[in-house]
C-alpha atoms as a PDB file:
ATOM      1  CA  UNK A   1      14.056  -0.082  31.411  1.00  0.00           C
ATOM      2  CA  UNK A   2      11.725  -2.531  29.733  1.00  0.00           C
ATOM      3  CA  UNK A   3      10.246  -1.049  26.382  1.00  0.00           C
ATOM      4  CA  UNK A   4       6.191  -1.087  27.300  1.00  0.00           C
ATOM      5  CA  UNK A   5       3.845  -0.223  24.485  1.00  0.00           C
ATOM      6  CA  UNK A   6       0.299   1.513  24.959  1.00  0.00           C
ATOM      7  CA  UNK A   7      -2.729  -0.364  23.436  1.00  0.00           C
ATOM      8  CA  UNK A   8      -6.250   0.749  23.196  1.00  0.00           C
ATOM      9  CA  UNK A   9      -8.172  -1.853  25.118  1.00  0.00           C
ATOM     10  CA  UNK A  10      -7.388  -4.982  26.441  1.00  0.00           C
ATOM     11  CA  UNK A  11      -5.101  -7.894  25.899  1.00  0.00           C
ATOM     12  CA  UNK A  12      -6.864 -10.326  23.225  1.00  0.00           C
ATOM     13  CA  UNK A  13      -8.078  -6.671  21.297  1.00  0.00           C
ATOM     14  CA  UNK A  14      -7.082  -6.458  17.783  1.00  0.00           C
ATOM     15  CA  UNK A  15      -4.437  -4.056  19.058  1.00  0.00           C
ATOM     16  CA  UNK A  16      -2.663  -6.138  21.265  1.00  0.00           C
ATOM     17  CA  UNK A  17      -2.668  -8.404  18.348  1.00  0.00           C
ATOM     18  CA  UNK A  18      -0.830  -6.051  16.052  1.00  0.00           C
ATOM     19  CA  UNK A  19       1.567  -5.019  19.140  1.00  0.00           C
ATOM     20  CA  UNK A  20       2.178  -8.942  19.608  1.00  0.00           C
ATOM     21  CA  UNK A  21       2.982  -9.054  15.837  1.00  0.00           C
ATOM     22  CA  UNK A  22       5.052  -5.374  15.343  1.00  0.00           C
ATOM     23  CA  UNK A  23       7.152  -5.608  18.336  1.00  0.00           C
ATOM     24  CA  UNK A  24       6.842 -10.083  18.970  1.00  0.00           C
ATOM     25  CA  UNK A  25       4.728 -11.635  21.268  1.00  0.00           C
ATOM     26  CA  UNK A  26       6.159 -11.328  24.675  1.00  0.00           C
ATOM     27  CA  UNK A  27       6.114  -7.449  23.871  1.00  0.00           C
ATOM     28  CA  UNK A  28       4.645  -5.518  27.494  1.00  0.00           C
ATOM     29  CA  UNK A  29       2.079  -3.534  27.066  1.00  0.00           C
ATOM     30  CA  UNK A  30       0.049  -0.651  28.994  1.00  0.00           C
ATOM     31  CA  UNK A  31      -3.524  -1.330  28.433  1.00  0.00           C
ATOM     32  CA  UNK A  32      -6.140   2.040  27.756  1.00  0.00           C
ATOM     33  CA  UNK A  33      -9.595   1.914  27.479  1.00  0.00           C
ATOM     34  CA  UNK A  34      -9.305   5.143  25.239  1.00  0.00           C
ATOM     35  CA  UNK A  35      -7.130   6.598  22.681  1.00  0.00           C
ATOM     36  CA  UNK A  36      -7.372   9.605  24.573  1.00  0.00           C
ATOM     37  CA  UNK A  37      -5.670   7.808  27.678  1.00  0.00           C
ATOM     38  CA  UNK A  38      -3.394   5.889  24.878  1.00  0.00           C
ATOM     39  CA  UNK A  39      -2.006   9.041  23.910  1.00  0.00           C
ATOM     40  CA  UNK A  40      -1.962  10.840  27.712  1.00  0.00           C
ATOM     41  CA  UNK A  41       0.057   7.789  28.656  1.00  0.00           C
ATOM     42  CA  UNK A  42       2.643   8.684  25.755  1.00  0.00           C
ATOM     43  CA  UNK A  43       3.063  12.421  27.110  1.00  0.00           C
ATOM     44  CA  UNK A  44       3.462  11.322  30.292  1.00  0.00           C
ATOM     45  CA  UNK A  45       6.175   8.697  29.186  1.00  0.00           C
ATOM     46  CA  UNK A  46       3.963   5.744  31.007  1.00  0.00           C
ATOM     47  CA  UNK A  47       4.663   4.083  27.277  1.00  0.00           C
ATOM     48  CA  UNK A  48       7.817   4.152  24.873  1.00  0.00           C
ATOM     49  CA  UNK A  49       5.401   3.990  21.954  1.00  0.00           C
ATOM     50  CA  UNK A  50       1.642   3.486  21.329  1.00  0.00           C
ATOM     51  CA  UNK A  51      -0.318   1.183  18.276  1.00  0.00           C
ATOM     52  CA  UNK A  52      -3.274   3.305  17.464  1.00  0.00           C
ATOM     53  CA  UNK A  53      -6.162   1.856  14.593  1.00  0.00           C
ATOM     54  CA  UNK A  54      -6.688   4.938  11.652  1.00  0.00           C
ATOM     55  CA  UNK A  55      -8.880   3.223   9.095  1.00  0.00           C
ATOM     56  CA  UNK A  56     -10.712   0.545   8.266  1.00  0.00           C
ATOM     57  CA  UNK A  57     -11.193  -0.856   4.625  1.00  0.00           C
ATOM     58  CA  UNK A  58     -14.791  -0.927   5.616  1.00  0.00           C
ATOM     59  CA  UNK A  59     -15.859   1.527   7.782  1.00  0.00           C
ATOM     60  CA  UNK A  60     -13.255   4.329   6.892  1.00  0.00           C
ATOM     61  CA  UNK A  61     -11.145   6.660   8.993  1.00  0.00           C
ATOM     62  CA  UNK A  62     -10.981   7.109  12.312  1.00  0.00           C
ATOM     63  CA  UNK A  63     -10.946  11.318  12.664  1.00  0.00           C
ATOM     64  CA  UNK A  64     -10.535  11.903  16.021  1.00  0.00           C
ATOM     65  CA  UNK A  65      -6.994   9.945  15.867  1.00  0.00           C
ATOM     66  CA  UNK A  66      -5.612  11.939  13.147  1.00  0.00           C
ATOM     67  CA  UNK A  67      -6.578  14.932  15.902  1.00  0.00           C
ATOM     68  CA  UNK A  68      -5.520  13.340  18.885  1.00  0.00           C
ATOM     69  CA  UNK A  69      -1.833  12.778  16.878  1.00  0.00           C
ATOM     70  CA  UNK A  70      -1.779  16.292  15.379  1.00  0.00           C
ATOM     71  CA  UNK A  71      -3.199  18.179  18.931  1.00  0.00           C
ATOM     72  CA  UNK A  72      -0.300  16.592  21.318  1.00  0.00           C
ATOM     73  CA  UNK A  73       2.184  16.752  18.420  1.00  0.00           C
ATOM     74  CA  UNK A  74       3.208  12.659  18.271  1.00  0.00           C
ATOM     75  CA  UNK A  75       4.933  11.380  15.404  1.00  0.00           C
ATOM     76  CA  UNK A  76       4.216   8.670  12.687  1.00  0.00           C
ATOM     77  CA  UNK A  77       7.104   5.885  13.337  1.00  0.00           C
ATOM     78  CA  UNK A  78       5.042   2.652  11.839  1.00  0.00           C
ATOM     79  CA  UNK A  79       2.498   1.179  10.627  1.00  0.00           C
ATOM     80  CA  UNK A  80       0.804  -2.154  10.311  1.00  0.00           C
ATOM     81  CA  UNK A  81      -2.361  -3.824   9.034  1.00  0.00           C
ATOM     82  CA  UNK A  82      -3.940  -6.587  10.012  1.00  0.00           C
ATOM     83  CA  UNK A  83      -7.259  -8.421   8.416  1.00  0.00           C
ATOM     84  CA  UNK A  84      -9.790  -8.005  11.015  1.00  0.00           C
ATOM     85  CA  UNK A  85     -11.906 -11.735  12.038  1.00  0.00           C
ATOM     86  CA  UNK A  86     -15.245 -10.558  13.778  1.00  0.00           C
ATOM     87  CA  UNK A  87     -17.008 -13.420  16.311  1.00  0.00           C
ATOM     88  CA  UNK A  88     -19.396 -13.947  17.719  1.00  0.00           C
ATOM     89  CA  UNK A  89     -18.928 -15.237  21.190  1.00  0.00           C
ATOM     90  CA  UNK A  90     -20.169 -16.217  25.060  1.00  0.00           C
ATOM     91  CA  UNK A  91     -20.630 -18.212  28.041  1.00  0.00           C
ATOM     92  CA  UNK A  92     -20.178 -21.821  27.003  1.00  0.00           C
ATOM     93  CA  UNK A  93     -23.338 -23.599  26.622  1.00  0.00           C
ATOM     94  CA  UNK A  94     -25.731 -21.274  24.930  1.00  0.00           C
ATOM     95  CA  UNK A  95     -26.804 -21.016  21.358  1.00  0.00           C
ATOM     96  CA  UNK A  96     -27.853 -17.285  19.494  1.00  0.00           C
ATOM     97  CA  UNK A  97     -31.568 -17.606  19.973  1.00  0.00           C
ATOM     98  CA  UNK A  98     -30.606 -17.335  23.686  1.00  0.00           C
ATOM     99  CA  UNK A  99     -28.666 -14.383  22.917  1.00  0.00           C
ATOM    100  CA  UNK A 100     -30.612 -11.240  23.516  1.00  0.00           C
ATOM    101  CA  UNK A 101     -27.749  -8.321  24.066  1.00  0.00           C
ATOM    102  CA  UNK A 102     -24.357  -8.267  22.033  1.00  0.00           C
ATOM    103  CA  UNK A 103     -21.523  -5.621  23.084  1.00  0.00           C
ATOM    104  CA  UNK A 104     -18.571  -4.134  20.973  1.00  0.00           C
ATOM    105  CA  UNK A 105     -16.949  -1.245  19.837  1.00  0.00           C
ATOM    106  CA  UNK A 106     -18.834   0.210  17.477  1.00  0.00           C
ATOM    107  CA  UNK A 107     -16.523   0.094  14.614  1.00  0.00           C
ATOM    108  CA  UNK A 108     -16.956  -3.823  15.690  1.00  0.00           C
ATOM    109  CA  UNK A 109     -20.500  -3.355  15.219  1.00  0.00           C
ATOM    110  CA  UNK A 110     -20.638  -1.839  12.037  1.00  0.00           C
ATOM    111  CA  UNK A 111     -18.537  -4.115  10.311  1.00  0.00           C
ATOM    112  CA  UNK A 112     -20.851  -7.071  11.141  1.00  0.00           C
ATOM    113  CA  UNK A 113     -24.450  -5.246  10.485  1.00  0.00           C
ATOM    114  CA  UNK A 114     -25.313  -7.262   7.597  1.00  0.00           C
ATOM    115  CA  UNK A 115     -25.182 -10.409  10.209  1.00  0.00           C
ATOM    116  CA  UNK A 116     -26.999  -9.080  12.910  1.00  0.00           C
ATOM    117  CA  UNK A 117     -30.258  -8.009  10.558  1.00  0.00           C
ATOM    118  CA  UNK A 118     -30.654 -11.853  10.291  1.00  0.00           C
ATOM    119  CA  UNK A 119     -31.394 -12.019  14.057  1.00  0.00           C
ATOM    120  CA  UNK A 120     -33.237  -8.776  14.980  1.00  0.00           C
ATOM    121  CA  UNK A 121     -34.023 -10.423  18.432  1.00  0.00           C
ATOM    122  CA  UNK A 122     -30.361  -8.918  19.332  1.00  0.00           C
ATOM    123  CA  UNK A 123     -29.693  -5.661  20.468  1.00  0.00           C
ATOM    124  CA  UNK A 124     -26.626  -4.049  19.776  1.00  0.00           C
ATOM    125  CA  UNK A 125     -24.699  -1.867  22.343  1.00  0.00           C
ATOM    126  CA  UNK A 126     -21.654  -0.146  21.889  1.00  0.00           C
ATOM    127  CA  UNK A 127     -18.805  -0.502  24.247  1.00  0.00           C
ATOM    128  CA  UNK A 128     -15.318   0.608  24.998  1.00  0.00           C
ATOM    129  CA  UNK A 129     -13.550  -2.157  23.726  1.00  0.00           C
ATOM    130  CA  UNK A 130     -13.921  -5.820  21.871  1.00  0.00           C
ATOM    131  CA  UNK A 131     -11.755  -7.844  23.898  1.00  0.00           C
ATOM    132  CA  UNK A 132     -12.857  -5.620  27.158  1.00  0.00           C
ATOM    133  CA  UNK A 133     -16.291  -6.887  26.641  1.00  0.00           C
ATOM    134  CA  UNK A 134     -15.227 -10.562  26.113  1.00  0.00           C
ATOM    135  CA  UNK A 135     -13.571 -10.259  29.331  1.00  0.00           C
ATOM    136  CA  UNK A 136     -15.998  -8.979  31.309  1.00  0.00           C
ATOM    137  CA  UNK A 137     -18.537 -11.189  30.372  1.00  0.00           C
ATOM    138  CA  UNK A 138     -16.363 -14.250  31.099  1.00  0.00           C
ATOM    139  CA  UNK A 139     -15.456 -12.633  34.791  1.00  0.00           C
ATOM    140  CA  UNK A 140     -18.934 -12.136  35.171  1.00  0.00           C
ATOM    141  CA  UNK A 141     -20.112 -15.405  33.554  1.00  0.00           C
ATOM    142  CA  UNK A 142     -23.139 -13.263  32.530  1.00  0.00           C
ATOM    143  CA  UNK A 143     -25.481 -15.185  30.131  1.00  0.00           C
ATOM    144  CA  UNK A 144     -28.009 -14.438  27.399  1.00  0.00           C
ATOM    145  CA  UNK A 145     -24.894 -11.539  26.629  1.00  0.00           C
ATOM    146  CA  UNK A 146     -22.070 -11.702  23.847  1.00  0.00           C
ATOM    147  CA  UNK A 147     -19.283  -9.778  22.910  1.00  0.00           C
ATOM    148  CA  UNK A 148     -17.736  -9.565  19.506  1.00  0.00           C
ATOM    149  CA  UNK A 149     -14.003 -10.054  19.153  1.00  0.00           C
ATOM    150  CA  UNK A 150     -11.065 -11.914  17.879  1.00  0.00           C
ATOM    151  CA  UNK A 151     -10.504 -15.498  18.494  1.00  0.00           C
ATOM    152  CA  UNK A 152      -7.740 -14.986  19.977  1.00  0.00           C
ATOM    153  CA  UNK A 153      -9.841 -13.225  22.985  1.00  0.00           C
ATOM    154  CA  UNK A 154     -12.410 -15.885  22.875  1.00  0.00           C
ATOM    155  CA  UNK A 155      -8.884 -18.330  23.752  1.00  0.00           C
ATOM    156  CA  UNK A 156      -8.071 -16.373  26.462  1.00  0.00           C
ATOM    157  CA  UNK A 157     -11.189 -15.922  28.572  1.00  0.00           C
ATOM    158  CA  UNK A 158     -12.224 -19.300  27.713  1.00  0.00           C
ATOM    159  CA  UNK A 159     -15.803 -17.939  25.874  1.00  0.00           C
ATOM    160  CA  UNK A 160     -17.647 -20.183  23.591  1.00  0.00           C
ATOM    161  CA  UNK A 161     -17.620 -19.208  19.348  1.00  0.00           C
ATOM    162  CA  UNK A 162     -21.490 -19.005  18.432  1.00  0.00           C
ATOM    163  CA  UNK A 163     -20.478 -17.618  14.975  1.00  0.00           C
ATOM    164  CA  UNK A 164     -17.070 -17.437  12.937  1.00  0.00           C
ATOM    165  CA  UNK A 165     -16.286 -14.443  10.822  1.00  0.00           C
ATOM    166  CA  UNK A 166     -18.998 -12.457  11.170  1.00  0.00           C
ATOM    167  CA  UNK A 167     -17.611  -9.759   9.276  1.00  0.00           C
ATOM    168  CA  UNK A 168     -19.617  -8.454   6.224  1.00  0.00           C
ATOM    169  CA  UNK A 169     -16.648  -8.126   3.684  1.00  0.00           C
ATOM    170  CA  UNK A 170     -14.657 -10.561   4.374  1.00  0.00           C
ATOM    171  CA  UNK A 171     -11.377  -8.799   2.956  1.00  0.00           C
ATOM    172  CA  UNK A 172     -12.081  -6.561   6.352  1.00  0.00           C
ATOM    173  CA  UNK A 173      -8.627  -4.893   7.586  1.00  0.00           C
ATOM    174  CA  UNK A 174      -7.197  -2.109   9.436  1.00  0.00           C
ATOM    175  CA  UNK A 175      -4.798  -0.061   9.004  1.00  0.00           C
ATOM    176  CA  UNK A 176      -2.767   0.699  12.649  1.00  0.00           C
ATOM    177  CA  UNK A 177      -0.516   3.661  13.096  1.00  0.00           C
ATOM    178  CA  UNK A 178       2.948   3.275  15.381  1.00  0.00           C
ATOM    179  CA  UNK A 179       3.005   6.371  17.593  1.00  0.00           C
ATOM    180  CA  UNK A 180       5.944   7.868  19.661  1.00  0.00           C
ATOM    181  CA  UNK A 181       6.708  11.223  21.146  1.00  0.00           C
ATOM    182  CA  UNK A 182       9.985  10.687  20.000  1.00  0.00           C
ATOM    183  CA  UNK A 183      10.787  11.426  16.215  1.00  0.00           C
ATOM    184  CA  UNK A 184      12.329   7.858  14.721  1.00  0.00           C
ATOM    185  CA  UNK A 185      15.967   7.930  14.372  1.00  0.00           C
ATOM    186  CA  UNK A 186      17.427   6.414  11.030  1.00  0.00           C
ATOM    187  CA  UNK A 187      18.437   2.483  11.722  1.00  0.00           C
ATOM    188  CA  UNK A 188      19.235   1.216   7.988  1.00  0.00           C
ATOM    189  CA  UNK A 189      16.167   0.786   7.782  1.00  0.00           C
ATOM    190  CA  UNK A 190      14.255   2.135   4.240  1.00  0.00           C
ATOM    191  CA  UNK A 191      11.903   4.781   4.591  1.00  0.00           C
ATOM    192  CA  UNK A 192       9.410   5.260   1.814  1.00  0.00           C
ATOM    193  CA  UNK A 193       6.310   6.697   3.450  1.00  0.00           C
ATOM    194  CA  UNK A 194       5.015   9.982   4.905  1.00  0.00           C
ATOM    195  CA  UNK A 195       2.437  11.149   6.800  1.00  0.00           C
ATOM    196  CA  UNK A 196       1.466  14.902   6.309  1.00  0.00           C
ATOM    197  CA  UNK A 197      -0.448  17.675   7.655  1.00  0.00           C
ATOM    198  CA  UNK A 198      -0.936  20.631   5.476  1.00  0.00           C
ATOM    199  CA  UNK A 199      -3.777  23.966   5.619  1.00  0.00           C
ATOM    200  CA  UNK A 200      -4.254  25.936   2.447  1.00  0.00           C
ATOM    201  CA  UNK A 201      -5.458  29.323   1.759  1.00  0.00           C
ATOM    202  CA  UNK A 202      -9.141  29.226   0.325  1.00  0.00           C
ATOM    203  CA  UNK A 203      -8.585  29.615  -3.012  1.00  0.00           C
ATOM    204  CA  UNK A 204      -9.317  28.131  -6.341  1.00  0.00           C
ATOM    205  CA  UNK A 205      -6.750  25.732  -7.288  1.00  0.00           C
ATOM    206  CA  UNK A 206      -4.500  25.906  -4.187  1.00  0.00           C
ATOM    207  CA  UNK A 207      -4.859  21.786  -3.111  1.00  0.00           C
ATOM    208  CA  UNK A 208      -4.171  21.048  -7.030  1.00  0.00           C
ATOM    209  CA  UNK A 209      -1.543  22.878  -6.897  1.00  0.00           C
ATOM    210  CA  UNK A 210      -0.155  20.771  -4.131  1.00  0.00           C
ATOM    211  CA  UNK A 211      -1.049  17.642  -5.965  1.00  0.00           C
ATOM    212  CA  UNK A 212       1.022  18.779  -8.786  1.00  0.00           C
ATOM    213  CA  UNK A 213       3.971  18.535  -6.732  1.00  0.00           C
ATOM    214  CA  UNK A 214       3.799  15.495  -5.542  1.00  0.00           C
ATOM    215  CA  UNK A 215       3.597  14.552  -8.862  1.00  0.00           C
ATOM    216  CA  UNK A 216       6.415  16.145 -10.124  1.00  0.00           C
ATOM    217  CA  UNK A 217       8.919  14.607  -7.534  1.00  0.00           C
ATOM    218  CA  UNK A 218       7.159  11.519  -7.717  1.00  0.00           C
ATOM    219  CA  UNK A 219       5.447  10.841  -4.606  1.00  0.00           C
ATOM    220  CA  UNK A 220       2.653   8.526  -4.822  1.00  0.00           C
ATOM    221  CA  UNK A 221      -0.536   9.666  -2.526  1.00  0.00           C
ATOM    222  CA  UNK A 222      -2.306   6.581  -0.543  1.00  0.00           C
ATOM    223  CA  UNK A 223      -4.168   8.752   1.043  1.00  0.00           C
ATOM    224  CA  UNK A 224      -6.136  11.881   1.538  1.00  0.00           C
ATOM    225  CA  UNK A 225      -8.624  12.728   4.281  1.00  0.00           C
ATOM    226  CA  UNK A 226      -9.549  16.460   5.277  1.00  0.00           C
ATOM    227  CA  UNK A 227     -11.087  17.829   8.276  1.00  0.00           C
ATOM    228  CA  UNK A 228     -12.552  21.011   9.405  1.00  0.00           C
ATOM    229  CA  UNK A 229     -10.885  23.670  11.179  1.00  0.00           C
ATOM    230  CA  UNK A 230     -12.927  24.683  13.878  1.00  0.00           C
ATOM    231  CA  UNK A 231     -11.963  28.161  14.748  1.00  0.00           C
ATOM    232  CA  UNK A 232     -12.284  29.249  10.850  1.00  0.00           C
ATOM    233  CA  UNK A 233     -15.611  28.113   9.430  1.00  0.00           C
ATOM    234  CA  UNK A 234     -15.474  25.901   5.935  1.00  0.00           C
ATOM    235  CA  UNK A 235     -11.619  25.854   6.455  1.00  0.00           C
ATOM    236  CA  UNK A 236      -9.677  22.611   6.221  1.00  0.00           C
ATOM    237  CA  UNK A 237      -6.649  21.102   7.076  1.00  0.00           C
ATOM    238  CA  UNK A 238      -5.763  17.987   5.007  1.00  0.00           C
ATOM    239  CA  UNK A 239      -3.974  14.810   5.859  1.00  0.00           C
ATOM    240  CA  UNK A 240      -2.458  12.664   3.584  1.00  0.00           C
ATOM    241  CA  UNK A 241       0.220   9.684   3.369  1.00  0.00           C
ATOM    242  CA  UNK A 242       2.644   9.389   0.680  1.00  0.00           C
ATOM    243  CA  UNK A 243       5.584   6.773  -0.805  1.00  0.00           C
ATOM    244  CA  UNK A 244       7.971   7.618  -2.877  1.00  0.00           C
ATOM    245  CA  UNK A 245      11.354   4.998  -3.440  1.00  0.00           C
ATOM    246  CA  UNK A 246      14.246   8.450  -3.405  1.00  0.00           C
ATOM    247  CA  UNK A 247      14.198  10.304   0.267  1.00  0.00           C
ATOM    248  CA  UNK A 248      16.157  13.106  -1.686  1.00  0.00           C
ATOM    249  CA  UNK A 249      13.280  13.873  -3.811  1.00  0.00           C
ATOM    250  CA  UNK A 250      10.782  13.644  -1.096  1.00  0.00           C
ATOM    251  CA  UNK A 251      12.463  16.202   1.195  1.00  0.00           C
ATOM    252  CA  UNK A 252      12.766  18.157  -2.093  1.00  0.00           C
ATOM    253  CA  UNK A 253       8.759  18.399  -2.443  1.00  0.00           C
ATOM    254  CA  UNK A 254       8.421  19.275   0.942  1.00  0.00           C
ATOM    255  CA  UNK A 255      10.707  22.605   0.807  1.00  0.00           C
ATOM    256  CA  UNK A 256       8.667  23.838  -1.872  1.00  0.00           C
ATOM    257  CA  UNK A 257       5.417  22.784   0.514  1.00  0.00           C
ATOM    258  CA  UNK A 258       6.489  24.610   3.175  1.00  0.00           C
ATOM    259  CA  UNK A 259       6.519  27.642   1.055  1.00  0.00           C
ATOM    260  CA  UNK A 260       2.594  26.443  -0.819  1.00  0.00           C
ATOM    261  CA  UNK A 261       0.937  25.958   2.052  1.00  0.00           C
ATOM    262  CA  UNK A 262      -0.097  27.911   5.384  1.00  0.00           C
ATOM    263  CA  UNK A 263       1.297  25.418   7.840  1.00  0.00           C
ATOM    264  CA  UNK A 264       3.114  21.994   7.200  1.00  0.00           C
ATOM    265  CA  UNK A 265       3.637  19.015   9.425  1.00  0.00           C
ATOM    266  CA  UNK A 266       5.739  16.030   8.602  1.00  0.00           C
ATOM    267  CA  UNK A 267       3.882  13.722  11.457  1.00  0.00           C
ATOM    268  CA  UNK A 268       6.135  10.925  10.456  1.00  0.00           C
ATOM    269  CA  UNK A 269       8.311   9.041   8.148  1.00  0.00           C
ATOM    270  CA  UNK A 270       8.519   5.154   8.225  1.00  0.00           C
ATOM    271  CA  UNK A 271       8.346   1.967   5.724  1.00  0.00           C
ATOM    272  CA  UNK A 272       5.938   1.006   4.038  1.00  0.00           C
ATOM    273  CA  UNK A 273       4.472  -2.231   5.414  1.00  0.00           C
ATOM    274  CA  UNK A 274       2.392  -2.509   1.917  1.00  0.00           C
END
């Protein structure tokens, strides 16, 4: 059976683009208008493995994801990052003082604000998807509309570029995540990165304590991002990614986790793509 991969929008989206780039070009894939259907279509083995976005360098994490991957208990196999090139684009033949509407996902959105306060005759309205948009508007060949999306998704549905890199910072990237419900098997290749879930007893000291290990076997925290725990109020679980260059040492920290903390989850480990 052909290996299909599960993509949150459309082909021409940003994620196609890293699926297209992670897997090569010709890679099938199982298109989602939500990462809630993205990750159904995992459980329900519709996809071998899923490329999910978890942070931008601009606008910062995406929480629901890390929930999403923690709730229906998929694992961590990759990652990949990709600078992200905002445009502006739409029906050949128009200019933007015709444009009165623009649609995107609103992470799309956000990243280009700075843009769109120098033409305040647009409104913005967020959408499911950046390449979804472009499409539809092509299909439609609905005018005095635009989407925002790569270039590669103004190629495909043949839309007109109105504005290149529209993007406030221009070192804009995101991070993706490689999902499976399958844990990776070892295949030579190195792994030197972890994703963790961890909850603590609320106590003074307790996530220093955990820092201090990490230390001590020398694994290197990228990342830390903590979220709520609903059913106990001002409790928090606490995700975090790690590298480290010895395995040995790693699974050496996380024995002595397991007994620090209230509940540990490895969600995945993978390489490094840093």
């Amino acid at each position: 059976m052909e290996k299909i991969i599960a993509i949150q929008g459309v082909q021409g989206s940003f994620h196609h683009l890293v699926a297209q780039q992670y897997y090569g070009r010709e890679i099938p894939v199982l298109e989602c208008m939500s990462f809630s259907e993205l990750t159904k279509s995992l459980m329900e083995n519709k996809a071998a493995e899923g490329v999910m976005a978890i942070e931008n360098s601009i606008a910062g994490s995406i929480l629901p994801n890390y929930a999403l991957i923690d709730e229906n208990k998929l694992k961590v196999v990759g990652e990949h990052y990709i600078p992200i090139d905002m445009n502006l684009m739409a029906v050949p033949g128009q200019n933007i003082s015709e444009i009165k509407k623009v649609y995107s996902h609103p992470m799309a959105l956000l990243q280009c604000k700075e843009f769109f306060k120098k033409h305040p005759h647009i409104k913005l309205i967020e959408d499911a998807d950046t390449a979804e948009v472009a499409r539809r508007i092509a299909e439609k060949g609905s005018t005095k509309v635009a989407a925002v999306a790569s270039k590669a998704a103004a190629h495909l549905f043949d839309l007109e570029i109105l504005a290149e890199s529209i993007h406030t910072k221009k070192s804009n990237a995101t991070r993706f995540l490689i999902i499976s419900k399958q844990k990776k098997e070892p295949n030579g290749e190195k792994i030197d990165k972890a994703s963790l879930k961890f909850e603590l007893e609320s106590k003074r000291g307790s996530l220093v304590s955990v820092l201090n290990i990490l230390r001590d076997f020398n694994l290197d925290m990228s990342k830390i991002q903590s979220m709520p725990i609903i059913e106990f109020p001002w409790k928090y679980s606490f995700f975090i990614d790690v590298t480290f260059d010895d395995y040995t040492e790693f699974e050496k920290a996380m024995k002595i986790l397991e007994v620090m903390t209230e509940r540990l989850t490895i969600l995945g480990t993978y390489k490094n793509s840093l």
